[in-house]
N, C-alpha and C. Protein backbone atom coordinates (compact mmCIF):
# COMPACT_ATOMS: atom_id res chain seq x y z
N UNK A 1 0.85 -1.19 0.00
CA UNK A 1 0.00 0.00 0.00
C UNK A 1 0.89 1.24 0.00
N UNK A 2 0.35 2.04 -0.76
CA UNK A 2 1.18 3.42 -0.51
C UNK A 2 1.02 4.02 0.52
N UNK A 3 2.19 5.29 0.29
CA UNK A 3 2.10 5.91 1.75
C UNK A 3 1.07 7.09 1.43
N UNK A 4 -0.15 7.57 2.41
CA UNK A 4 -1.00 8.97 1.83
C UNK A 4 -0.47 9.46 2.62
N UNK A 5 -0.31 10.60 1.96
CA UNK A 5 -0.16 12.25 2.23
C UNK A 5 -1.48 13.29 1.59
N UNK A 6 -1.12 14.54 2.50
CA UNK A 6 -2.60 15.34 2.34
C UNK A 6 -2.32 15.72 0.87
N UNK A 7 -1.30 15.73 -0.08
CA UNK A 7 -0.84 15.64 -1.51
C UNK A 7 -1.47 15.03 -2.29
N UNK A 8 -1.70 13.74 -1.75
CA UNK A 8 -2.75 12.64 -2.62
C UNK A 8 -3.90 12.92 -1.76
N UNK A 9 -4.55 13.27 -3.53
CA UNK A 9 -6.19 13.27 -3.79
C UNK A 9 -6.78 11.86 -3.36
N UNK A 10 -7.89 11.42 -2.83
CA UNK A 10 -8.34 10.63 -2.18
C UNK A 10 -10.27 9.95 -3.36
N UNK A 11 -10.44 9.28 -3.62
CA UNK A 11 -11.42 9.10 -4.23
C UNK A 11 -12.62 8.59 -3.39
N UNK A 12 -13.61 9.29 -3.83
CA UNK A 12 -15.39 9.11 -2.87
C UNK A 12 -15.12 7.39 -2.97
N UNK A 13 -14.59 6.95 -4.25
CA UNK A 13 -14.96 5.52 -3.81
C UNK A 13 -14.02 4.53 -3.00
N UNK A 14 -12.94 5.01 -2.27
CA UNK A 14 -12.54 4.54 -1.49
C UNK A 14 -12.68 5.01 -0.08
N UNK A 15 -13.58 5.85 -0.07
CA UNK A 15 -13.98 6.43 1.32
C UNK A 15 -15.52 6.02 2.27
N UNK A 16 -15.79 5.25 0.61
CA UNK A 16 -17.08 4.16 1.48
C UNK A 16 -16.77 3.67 3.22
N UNK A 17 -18.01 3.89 3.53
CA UNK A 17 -17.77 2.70 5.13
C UNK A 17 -19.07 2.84 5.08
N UNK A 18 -18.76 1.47 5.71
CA UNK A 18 -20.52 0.74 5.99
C UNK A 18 -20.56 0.34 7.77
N UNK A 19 -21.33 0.46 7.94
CA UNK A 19 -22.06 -0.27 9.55
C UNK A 19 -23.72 -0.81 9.75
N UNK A 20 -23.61 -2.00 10.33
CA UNK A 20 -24.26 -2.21 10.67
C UNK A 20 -24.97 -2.74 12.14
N UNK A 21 -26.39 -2.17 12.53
CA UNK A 21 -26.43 -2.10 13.95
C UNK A 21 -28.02 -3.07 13.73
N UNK A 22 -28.45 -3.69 15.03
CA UNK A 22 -29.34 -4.26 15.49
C UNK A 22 -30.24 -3.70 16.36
N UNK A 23 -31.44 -3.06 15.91
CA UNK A 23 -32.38 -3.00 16.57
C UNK A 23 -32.64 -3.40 18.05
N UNK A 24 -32.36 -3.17 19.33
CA UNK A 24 -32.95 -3.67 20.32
C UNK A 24 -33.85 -2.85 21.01
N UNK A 25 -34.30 -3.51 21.78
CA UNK A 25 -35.57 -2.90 22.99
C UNK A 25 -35.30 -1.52 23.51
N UNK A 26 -33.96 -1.42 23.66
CA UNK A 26 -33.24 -0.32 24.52
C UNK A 26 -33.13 1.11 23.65
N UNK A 27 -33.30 0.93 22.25
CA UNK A 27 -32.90 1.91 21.19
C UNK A 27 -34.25 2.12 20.55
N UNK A 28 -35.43 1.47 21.16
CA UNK A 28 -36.93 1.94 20.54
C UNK A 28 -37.73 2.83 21.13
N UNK A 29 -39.08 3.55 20.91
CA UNK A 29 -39.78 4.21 21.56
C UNK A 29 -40.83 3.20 21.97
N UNK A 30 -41.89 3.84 22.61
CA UNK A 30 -42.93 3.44 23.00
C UNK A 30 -44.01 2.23 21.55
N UNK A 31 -43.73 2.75 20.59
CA UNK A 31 -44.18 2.24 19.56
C UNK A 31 -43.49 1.17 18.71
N UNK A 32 -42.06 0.87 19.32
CA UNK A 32 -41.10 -0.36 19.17
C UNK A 32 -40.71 0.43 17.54
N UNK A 33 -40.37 1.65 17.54
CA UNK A 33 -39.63 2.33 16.60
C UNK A 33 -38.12 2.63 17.29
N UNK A 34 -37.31 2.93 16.18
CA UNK A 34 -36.12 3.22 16.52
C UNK A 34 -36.11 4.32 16.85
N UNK A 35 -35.62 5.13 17.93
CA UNK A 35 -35.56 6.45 18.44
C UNK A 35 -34.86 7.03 17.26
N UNK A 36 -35.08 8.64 16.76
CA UNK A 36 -34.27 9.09 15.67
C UNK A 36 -32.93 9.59 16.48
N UNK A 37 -32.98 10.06 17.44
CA UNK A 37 -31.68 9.99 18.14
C UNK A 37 -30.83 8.83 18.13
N UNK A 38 -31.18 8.20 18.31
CA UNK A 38 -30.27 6.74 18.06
C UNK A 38 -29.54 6.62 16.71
N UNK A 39 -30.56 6.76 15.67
CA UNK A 39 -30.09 6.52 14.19
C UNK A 39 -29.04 7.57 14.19
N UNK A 40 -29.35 8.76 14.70
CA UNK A 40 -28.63 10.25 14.12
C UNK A 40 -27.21 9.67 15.42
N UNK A 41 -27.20 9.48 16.13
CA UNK A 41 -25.72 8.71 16.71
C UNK A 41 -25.09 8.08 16.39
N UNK A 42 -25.83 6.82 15.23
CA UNK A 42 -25.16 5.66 14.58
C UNK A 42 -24.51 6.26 13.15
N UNK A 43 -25.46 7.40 12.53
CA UNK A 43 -24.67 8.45 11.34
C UNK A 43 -23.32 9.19 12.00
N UNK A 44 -23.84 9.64 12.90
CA UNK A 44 -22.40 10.17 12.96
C UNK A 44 -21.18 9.71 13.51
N UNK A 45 -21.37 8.19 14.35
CA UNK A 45 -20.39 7.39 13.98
C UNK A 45 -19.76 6.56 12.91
N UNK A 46 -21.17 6.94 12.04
CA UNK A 46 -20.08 5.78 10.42
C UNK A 46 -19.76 7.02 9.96
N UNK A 47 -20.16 8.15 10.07
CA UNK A 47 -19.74 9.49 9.33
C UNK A 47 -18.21 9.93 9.83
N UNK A 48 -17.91 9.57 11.03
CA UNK A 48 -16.67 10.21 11.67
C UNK A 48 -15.53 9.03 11.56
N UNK A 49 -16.21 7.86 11.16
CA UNK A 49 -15.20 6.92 11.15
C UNK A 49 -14.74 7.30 9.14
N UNK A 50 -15.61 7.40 8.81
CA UNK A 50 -15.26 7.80 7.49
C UNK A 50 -14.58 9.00 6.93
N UNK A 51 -14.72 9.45 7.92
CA UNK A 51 -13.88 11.41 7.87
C UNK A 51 -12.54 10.69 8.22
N UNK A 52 -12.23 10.31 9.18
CA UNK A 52 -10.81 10.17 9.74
C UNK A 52 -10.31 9.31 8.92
N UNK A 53 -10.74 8.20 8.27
CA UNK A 53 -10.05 7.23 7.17
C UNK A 53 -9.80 7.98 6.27
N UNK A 54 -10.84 9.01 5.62
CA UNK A 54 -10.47 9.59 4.34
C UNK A 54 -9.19 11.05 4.60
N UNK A 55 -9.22 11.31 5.73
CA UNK A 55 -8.31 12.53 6.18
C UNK A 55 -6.82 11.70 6.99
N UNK A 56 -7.08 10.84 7.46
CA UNK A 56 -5.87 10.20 7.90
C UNK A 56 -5.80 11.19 9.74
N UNK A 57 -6.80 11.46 9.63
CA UNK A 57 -6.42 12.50 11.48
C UNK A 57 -7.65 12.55 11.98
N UNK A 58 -7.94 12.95 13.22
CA UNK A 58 -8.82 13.28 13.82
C UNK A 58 -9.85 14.03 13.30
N UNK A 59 -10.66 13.90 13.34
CA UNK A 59 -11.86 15.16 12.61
C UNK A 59 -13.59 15.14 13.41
N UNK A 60 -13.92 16.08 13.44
CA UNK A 60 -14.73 16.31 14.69
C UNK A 60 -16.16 16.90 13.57
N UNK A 61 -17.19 16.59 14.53
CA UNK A 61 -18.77 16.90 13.60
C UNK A 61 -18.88 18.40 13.62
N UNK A 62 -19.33 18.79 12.92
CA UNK A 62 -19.36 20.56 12.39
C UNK A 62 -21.01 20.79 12.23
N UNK A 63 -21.52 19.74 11.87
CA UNK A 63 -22.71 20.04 11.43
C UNK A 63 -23.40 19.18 10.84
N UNK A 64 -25.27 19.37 10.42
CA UNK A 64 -25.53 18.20 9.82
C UNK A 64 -26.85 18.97 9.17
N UNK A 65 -27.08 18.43 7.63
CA UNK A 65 -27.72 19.24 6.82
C UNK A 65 -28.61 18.21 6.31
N UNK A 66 -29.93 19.02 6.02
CA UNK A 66 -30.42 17.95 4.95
C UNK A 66 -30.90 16.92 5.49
N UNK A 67 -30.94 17.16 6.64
CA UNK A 67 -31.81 15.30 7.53
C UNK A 67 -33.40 15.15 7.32
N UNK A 68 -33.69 13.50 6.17
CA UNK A 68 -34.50 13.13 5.88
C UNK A 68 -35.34 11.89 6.61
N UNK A 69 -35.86 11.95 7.25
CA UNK A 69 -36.49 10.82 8.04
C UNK A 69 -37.60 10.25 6.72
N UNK A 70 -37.16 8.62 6.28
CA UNK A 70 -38.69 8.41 5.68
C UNK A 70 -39.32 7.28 5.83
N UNK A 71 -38.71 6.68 6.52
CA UNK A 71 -39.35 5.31 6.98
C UNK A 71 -39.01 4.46 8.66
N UNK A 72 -39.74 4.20 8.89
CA UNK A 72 -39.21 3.84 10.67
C UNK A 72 -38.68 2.01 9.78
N UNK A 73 -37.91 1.76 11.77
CA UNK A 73 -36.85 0.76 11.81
C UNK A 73 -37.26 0.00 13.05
N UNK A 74 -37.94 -1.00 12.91
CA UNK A 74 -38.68 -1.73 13.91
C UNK A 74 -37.42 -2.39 15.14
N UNK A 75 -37.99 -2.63 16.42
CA UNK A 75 -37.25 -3.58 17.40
C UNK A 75 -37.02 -4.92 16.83
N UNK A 76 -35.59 -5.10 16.46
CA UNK A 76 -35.69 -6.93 15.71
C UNK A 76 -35.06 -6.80 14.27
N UNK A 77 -35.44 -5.24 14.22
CA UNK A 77 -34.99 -5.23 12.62
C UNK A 77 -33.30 -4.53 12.49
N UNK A 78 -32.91 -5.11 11.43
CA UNK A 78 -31.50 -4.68 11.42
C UNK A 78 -31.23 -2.73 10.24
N UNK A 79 -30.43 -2.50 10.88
CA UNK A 79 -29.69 -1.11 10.34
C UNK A 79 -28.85 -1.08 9.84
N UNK A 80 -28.86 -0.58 8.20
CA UNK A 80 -27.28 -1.00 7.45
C UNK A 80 -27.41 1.09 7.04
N UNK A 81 -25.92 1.66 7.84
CA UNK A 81 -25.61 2.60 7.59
C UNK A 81 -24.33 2.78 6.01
N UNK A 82 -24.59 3.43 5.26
CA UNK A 82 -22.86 3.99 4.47
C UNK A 82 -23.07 5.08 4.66
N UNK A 83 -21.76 5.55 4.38
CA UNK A 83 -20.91 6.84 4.75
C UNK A 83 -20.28 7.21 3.42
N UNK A 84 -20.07 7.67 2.69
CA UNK A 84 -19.33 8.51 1.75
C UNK A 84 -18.95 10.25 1.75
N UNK A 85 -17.41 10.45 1.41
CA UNK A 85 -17.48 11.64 1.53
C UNK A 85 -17.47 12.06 -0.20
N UNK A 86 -18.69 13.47 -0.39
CA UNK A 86 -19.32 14.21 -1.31
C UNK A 86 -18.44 15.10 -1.65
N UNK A 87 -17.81 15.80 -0.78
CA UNK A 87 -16.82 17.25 -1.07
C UNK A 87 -15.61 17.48 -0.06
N UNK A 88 -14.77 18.16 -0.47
CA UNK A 88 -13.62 18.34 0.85
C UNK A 88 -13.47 19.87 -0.21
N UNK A 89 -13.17 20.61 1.20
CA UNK A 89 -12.68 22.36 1.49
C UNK A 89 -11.76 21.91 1.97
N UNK A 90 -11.06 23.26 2.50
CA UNK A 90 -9.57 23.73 2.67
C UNK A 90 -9.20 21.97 4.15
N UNK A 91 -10.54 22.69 5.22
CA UNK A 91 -10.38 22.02 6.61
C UNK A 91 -11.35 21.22 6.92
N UNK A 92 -11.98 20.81 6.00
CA UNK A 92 -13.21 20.08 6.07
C UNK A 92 -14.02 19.41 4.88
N UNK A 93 -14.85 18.41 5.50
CA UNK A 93 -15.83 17.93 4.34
C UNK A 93 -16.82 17.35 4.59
N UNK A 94 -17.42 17.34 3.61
CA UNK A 94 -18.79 17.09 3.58
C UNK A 94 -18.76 15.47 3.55
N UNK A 95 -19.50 14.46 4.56
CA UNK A 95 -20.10 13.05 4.45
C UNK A 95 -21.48 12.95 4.18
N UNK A 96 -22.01 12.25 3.27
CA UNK A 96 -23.28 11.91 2.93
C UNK A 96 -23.82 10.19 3.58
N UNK A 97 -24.54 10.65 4.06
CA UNK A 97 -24.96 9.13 5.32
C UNK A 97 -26.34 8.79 4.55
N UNK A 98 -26.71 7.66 4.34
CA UNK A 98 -27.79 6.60 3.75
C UNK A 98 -27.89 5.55 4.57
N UNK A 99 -29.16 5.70 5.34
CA UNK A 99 -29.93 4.77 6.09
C UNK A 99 -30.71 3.88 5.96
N UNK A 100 -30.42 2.49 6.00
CA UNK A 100 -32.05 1.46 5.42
C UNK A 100 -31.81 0.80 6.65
N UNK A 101 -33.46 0.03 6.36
CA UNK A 101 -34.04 -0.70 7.21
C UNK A 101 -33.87 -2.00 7.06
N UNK A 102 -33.50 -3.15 8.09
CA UNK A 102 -33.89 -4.24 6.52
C UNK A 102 -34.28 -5.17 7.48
N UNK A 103 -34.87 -6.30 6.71
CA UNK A 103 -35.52 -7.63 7.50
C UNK A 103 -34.68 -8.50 7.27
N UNK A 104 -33.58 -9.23 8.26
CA UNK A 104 -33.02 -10.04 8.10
C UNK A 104 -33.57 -11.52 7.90
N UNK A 105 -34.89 -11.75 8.02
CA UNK A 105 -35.31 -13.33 7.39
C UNK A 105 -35.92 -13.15 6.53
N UNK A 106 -36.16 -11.85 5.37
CA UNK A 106 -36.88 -12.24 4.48
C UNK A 106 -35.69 -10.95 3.40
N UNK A 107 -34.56 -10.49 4.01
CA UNK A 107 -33.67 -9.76 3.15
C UNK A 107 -34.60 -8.07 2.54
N UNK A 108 -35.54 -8.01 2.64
CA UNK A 108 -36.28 -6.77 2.39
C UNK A 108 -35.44 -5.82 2.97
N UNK A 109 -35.27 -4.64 2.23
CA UNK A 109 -34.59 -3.47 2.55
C UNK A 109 -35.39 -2.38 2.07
N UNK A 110 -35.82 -1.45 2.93
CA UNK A 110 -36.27 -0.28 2.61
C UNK A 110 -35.35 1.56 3.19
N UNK A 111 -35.39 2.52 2.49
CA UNK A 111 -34.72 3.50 2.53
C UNK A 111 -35.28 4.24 4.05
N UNK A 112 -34.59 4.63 4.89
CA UNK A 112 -34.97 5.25 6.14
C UNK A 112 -34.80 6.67 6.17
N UNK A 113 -33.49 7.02 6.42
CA UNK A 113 -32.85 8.30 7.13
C UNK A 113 -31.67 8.53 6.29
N UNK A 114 -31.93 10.08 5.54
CA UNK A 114 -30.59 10.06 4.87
C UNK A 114 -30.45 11.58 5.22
N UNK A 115 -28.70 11.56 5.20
CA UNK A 115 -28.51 13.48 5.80
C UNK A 115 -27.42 13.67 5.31
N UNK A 116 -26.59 14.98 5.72
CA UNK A 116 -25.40 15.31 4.76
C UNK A 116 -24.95 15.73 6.34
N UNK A 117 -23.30 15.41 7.19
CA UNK A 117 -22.58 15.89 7.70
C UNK A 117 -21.20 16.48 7.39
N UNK A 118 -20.98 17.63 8.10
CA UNK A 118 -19.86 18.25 8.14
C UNK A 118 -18.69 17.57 8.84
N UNK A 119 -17.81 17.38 8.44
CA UNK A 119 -16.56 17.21 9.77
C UNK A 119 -15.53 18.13 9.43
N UNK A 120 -14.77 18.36 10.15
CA UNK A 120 -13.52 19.43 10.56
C UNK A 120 -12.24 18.37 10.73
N UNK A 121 -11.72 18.59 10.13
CA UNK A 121 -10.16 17.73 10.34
C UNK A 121 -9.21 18.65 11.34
N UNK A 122 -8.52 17.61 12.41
CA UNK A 122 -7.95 18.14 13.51
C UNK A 122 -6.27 17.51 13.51
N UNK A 123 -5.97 18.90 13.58
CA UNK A 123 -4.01 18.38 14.52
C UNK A 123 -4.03 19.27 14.87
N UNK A 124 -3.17 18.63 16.33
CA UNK A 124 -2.40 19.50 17.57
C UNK A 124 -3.55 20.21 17.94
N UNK A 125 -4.92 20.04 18.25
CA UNK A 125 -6.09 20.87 18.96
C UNK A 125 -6.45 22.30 17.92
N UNK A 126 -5.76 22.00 16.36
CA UNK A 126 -6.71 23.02 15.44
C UNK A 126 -6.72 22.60 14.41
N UNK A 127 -7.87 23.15 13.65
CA UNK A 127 -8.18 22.35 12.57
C UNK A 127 -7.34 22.57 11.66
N UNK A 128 -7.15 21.25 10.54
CA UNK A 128 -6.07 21.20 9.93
C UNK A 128 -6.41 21.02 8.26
N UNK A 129 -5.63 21.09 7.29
CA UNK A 129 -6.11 20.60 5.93
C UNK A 129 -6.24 19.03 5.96
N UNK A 130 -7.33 19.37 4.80
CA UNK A 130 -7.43 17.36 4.70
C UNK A 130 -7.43 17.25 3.34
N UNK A 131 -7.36 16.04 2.50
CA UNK A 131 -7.10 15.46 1.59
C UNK A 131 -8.17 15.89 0.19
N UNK A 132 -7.72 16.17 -0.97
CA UNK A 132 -8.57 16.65 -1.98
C UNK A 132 -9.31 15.39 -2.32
N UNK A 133 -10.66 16.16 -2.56
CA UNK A 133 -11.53 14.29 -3.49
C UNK A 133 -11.09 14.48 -4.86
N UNK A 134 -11.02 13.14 -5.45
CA UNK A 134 -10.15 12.71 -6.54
C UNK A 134 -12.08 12.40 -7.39
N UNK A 135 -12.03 13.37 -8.27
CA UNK A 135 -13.87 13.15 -8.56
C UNK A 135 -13.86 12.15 -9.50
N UNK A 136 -14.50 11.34 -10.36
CA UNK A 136 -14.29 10.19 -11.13
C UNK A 136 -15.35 10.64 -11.87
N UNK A 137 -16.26 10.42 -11.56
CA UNK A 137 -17.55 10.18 -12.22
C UNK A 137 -18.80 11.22 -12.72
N UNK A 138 -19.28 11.47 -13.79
CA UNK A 138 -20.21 12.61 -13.45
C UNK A 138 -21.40 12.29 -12.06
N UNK A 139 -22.30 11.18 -11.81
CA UNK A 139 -22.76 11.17 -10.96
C UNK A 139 -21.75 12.30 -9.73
N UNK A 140 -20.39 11.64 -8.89
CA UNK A 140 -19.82 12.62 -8.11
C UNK A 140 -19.63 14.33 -8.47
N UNK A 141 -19.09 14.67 -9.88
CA UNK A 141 -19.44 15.53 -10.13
C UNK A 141 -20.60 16.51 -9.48
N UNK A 142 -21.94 15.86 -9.77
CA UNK A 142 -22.94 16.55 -9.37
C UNK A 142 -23.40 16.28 -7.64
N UNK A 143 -22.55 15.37 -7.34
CA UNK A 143 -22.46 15.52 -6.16
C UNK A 143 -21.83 17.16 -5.52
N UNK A 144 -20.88 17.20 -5.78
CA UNK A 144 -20.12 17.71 -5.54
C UNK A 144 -20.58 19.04 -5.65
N UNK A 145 -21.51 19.43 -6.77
CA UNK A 145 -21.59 20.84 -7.17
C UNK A 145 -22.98 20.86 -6.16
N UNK A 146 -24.10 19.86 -6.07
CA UNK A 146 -24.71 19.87 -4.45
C UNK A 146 -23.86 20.21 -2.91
N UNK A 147 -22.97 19.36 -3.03
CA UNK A 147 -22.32 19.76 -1.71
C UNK A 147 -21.89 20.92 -1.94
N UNK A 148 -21.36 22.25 -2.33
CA UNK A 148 -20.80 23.29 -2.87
C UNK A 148 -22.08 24.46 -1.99
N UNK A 149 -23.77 23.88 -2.64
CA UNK A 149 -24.63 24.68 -2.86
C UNK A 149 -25.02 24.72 -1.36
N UNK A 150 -24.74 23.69 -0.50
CA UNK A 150 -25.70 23.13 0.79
C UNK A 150 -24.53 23.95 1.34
N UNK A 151 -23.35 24.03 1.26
CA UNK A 151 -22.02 24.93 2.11
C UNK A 151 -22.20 26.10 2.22
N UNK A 152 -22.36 26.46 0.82
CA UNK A 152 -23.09 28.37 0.52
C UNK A 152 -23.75 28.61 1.24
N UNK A 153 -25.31 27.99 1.59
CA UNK A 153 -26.40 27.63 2.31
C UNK A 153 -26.32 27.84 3.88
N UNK A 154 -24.89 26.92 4.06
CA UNK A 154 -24.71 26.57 5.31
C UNK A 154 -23.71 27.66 6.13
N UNK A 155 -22.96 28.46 5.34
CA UNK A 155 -22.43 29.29 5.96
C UNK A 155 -23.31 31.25 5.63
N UNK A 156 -24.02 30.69 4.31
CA UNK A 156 -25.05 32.02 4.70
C UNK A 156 -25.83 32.09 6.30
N UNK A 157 -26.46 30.84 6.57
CA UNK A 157 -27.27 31.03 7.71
C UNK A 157 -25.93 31.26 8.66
N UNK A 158 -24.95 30.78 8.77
CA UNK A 158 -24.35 31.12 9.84
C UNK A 158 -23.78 32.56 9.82
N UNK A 159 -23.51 33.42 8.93
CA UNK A 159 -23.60 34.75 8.77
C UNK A 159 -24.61 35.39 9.65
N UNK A 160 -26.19 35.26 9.07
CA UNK A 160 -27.07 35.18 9.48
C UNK A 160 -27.62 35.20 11.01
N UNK A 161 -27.23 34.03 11.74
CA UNK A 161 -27.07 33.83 13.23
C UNK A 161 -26.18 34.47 13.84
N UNK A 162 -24.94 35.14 13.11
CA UNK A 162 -24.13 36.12 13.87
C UNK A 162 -24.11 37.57 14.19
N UNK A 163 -25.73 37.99 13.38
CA UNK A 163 -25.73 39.59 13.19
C UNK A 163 -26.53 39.96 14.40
C-alpha cells in the first residue's frame, strides 16, 4: 500500500464505510420504533469513522444538513448505515450518510434516514487541511456541485445567526 499524504487526492470511492447495527428494545420508543436519536448517533459514527479514514487525522462533527427521516426501523430489525465523503474544502468535508431498514429473514430493505454531515479535520487541537476528493464520475461531479450549494447555504445562515 502506498504511503498517503494530504498531496494525494483521495477518491469518494474509497472512502465508502458501511455499519451495521441491530435493533434492540433499549434503542426503541414506546411504539417499538427506533428512536431518531439513536439513528442520528449511529450516522455520525459511520460518518466520523469515514472522515478520519479519508483525512488520515482526527476530525470532529461541524454540522448536519439535509436530515431526511422516511421510513421507521422496527425492534428486531436490522440497520445498514454507508458513509461517503461528497466534497472536501480547505479544513473540512462534507459526508453523505444513507440509512435502510432491513428484515433479516426475508432480506427486504427499505430506505430510512438520509442526511449530509460536516466534519472538521484536527491536529495538535486546530483544525487542519485534509485530503482533496479525486472526482471520477459525473454522478460525483454533481455531487459535488450539491455539496458546494448546501455549504453556501450553510455558511449564509451562519452569517445570518451572527448579526
Amino acid at each position: 500500500m502506498s504511503e498517503r499524504t494530504l498531496e494525494t487526492p483521495r477518491s469518494a470511492r474509497d472512502s465508502v464505510t458501511t455499519m451495521t447495527e441491530y435493533v434492540l428494545p433499549t434503542h426503541a420508543n414506546a411504539l417499538g420504533n427506533v428512536f431518531g436519536g439513536q439513528v442520528l448517533a449511529w450516522m455520525d459514527l459511520c460518518a466520523a469513522i469515514c472522515a478520519q479514514r479519508f483525512a488520515g487525522t482526527i476530525c470532529i462533527t461541524a454540522g448536519i444538513d439535509d436530515l431526511s427521516f422516511e421510513g421507521p426501523i422496527r425492534v428486531g430489525q436490522v440497520v445498514r448505515l454507508e458513509a461517503r465523503v461528497t466534497a472536501t474544502f480547505r479544513t473540512s468535508m462534507e459526508i453523505a450518510v444513507d440509512v435502510s431498514g432491513e428484515d433479516a429473514m426475508t432480506g427486504e430493505t427499505w430506505p430510512c434516514v438520509s442526511g449530509f454531515l460536516t466534519f472538521v479535520g484536527f491536529r495538535e487541537n486546530k483544525p487542519a487541511a485534509v485530503p482533496q476528493l479525486l472526482v471520477e464520475t459525473e454522478a460525483e461531479h454533481k455531487a459535488v456541485a450539491r455539496a458546494l450549494t448546501r455549504r453556501e447555504e450553510r455558511l449564509a445562515r451562519r452569517a445570518d445567526h451572527r448579526k
